[in-house]
PDB file of N, CA and C in Angstrom:
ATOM      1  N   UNK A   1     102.200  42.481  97.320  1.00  0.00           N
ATOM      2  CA  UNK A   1     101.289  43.457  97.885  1.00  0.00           C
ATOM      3  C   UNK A   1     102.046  44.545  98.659  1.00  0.00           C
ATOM      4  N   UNK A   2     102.854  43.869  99.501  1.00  0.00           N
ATOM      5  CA  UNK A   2     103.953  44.864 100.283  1.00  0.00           C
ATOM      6  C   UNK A   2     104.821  46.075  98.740  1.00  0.00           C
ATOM      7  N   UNK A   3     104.804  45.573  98.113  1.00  0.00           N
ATOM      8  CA  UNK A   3     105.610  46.658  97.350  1.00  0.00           C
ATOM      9  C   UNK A   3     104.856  47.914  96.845  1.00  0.00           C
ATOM     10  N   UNK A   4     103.326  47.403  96.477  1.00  0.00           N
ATOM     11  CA  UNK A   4     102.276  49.112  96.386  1.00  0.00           C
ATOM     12  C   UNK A   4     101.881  49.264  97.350  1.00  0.00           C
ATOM     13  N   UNK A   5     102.048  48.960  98.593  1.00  0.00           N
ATOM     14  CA  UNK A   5     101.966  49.910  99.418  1.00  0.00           C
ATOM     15  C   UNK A   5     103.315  50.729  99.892  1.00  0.00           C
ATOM     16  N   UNK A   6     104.613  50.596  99.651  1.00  0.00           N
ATOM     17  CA  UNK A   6     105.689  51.603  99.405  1.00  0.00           C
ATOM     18  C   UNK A   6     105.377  52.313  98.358  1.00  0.00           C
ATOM     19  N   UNK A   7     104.630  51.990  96.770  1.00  0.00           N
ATOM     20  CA  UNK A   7     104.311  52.586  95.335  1.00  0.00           C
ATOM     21  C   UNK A   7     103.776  54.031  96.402  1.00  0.00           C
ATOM     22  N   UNK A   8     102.494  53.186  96.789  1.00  0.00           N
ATOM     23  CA  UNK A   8     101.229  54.208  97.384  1.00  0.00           C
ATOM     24  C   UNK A   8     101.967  55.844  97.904  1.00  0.00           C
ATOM     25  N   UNK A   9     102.835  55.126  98.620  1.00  0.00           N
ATOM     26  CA  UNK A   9     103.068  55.861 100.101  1.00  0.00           C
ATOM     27  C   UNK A   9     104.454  56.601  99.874  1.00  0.00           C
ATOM     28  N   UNK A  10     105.127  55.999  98.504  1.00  0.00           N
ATOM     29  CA  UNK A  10     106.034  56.667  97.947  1.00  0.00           C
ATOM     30  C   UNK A  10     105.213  58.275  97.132  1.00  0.00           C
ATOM     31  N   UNK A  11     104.127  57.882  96.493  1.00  0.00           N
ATOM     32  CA  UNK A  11     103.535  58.675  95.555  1.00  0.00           C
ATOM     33  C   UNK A  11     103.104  59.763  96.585  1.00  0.00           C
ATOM     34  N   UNK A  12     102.257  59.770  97.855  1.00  0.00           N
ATOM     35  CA  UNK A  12     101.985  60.369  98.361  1.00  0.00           C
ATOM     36  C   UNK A  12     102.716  61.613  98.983  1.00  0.00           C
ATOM     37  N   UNK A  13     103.886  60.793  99.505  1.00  0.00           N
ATOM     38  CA  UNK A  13     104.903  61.461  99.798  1.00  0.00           C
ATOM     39  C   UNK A  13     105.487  62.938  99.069  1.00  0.00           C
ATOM     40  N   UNK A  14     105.360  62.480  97.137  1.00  0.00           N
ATOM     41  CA  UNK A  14     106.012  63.567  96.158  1.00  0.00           C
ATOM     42  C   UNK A  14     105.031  64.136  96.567  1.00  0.00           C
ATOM     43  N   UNK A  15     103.749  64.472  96.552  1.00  0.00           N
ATOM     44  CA  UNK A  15     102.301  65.083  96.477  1.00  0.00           C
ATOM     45  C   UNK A  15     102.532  65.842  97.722  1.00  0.00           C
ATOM     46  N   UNK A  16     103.074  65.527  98.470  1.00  0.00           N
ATOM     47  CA  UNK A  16     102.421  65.914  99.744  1.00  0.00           C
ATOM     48  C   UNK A  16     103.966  67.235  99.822  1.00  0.00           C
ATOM     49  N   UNK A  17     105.478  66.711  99.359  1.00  0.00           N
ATOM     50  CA  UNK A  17     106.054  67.619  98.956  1.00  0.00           C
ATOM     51  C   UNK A  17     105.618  68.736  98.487  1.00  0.00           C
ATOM     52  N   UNK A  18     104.608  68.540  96.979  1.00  0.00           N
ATOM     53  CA  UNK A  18     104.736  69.497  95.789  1.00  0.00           C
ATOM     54  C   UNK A  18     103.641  70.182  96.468  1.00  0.00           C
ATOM     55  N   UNK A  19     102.470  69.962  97.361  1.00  0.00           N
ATOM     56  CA  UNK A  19     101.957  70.857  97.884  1.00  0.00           C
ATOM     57  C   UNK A  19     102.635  71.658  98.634  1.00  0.00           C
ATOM     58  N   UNK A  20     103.632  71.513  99.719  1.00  0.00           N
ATOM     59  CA  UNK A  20     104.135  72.291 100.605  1.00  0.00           C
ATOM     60  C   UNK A  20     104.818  73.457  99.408  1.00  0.00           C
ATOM     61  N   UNK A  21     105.660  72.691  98.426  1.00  0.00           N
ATOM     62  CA  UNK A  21     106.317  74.031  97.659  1.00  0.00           C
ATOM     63  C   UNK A  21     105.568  74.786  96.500  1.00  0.00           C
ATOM     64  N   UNK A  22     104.172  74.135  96.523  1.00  0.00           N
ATOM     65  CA  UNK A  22     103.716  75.271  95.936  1.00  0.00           C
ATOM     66  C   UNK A  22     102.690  76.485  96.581  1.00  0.00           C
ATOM     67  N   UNK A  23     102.943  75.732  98.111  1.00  0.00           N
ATOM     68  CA  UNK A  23     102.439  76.702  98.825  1.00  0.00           C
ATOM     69  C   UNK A  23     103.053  77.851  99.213  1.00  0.00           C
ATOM     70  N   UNK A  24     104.366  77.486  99.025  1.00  0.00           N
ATOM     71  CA  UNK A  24     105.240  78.109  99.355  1.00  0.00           C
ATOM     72  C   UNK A  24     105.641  79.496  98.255  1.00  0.00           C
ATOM     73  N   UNK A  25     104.871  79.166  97.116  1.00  0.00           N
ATOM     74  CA  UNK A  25     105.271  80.047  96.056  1.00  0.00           C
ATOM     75  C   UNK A  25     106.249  79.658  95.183  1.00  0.00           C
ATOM     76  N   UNK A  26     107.044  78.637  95.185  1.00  0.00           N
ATOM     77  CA  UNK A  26     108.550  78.674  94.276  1.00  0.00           C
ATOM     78  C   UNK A  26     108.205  77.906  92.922  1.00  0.00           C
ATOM     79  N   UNK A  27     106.829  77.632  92.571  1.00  0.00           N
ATOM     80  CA  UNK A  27     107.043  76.865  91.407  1.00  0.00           C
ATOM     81  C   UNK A  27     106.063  77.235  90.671  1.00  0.00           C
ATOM     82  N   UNK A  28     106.336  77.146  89.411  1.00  0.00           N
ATOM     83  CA  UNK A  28     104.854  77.976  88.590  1.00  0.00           C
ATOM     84  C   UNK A  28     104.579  76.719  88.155  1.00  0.00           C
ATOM     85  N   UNK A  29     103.627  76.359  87.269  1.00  0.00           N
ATOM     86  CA  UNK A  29     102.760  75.099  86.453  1.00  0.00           C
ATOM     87  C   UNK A  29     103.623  74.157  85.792  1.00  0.00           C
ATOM     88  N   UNK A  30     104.831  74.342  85.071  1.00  0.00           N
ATOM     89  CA  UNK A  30     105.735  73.690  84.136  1.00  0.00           C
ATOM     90  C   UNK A  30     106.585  73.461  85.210  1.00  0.00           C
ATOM     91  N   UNK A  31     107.370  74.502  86.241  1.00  0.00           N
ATOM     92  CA  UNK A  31     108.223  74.000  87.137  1.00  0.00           C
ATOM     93  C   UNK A  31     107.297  72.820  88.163  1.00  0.00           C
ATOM     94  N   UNK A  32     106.579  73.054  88.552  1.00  0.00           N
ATOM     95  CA  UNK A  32     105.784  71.537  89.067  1.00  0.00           C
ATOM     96  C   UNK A  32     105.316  70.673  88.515  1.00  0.00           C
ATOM     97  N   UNK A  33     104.942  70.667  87.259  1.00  0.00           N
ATOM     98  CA  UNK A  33     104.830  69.052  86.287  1.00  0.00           C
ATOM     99  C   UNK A  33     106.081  68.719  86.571  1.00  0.00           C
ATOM    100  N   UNK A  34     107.821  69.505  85.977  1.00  0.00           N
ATOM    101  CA  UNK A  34     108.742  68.951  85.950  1.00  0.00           C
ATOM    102  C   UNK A  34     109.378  68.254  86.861  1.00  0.00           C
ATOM    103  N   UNK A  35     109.177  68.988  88.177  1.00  0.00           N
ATOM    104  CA  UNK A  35     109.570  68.159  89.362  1.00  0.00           C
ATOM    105  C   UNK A  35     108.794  67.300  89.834  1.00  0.00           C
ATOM    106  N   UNK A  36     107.834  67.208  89.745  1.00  0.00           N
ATOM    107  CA  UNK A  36     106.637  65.727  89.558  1.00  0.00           C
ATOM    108  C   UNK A  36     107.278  64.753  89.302  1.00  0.00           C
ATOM    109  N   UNK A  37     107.187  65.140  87.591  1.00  0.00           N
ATOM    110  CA  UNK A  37     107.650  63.960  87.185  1.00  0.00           C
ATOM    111  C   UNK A  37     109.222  62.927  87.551  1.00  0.00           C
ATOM    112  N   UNK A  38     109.841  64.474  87.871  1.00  0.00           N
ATOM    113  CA  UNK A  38     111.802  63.681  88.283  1.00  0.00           C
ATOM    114  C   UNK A  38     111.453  62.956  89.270  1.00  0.00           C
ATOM    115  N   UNK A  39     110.546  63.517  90.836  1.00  0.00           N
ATOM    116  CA  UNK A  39     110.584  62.645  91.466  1.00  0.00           C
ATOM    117  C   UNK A  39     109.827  61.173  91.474  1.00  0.00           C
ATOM    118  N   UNK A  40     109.000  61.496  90.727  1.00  0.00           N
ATOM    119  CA  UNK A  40     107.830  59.910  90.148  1.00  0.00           C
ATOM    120  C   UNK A  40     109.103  58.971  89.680  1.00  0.00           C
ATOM    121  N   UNK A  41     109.673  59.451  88.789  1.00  0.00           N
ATOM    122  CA  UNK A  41     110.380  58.557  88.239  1.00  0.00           C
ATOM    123  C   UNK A  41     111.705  58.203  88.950  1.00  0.00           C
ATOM    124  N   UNK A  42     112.049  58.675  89.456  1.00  0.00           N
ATOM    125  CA  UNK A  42     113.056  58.511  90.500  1.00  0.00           C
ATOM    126  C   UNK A  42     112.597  57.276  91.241  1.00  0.00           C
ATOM    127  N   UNK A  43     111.548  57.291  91.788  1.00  0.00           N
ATOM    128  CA  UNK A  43     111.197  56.531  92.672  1.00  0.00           C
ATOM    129  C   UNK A  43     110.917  55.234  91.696  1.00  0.00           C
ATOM    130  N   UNK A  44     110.551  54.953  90.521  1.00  0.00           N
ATOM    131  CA  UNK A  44     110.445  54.195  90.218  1.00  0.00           C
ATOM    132  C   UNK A  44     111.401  53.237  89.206  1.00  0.00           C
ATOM    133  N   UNK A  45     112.585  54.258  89.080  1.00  0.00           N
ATOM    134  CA  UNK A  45     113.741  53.845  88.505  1.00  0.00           C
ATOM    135  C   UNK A  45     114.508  52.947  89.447  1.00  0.00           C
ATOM    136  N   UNK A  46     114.253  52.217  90.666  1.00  0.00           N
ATOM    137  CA  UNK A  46     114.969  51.439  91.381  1.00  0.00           C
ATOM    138  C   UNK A  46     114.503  49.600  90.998  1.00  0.00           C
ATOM    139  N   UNK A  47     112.874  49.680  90.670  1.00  0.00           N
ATOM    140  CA  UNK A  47     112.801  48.889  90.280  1.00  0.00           C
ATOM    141  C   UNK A  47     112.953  48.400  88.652  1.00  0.00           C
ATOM    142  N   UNK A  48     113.376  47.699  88.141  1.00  0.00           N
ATOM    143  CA  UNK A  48     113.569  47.921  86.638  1.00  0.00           C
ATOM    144  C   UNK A  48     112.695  47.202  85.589  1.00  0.00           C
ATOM    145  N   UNK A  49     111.751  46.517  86.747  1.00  0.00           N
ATOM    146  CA  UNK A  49     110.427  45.945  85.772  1.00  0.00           C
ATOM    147  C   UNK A  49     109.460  46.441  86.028  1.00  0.00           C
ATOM    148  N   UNK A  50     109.510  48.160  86.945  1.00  0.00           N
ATOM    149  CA  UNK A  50     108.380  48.644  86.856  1.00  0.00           C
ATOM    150  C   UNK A  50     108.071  49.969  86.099  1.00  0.00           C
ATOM    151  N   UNK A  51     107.287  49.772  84.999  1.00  0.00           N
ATOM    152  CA  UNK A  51     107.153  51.389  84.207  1.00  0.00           C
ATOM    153  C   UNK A  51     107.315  52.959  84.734  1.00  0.00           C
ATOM    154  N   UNK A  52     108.254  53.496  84.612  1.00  0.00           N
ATOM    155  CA  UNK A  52     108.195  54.626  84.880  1.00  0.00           C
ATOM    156  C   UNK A  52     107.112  55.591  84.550  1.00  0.00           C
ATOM    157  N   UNK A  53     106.345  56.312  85.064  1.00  0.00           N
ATOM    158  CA  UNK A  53     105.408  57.429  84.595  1.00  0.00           C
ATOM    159  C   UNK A  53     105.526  58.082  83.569  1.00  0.00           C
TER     160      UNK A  53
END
């Protein structure tokens, strides 16, 4: 149980990033799927029995 709530709070975290920089102006639609996804999977490339996005 302890580990989705790091999932949760990991996920939130990218989100809560990709809002600040697209508030910011620096990313158009394709540049923010792409960095989405690097950091989703990033985060989930530590564990190796858990599916990456």
């Amino acid at each position: 149980m302890k580990g989705n709530v790091n999932d949760d709070q990991h996920i939130l975290n990218v989100i809560q990033k990709a809002f600040d920089k697209g508030q910011q102006g620096n990313m158009d639609t394709n540049t923010m799927i792409h960095w989405l996804k690097q950091e989703l999977q990033s985060g989930y490339s530590i564990d190796t029995n858990q599916k990456a996005l």
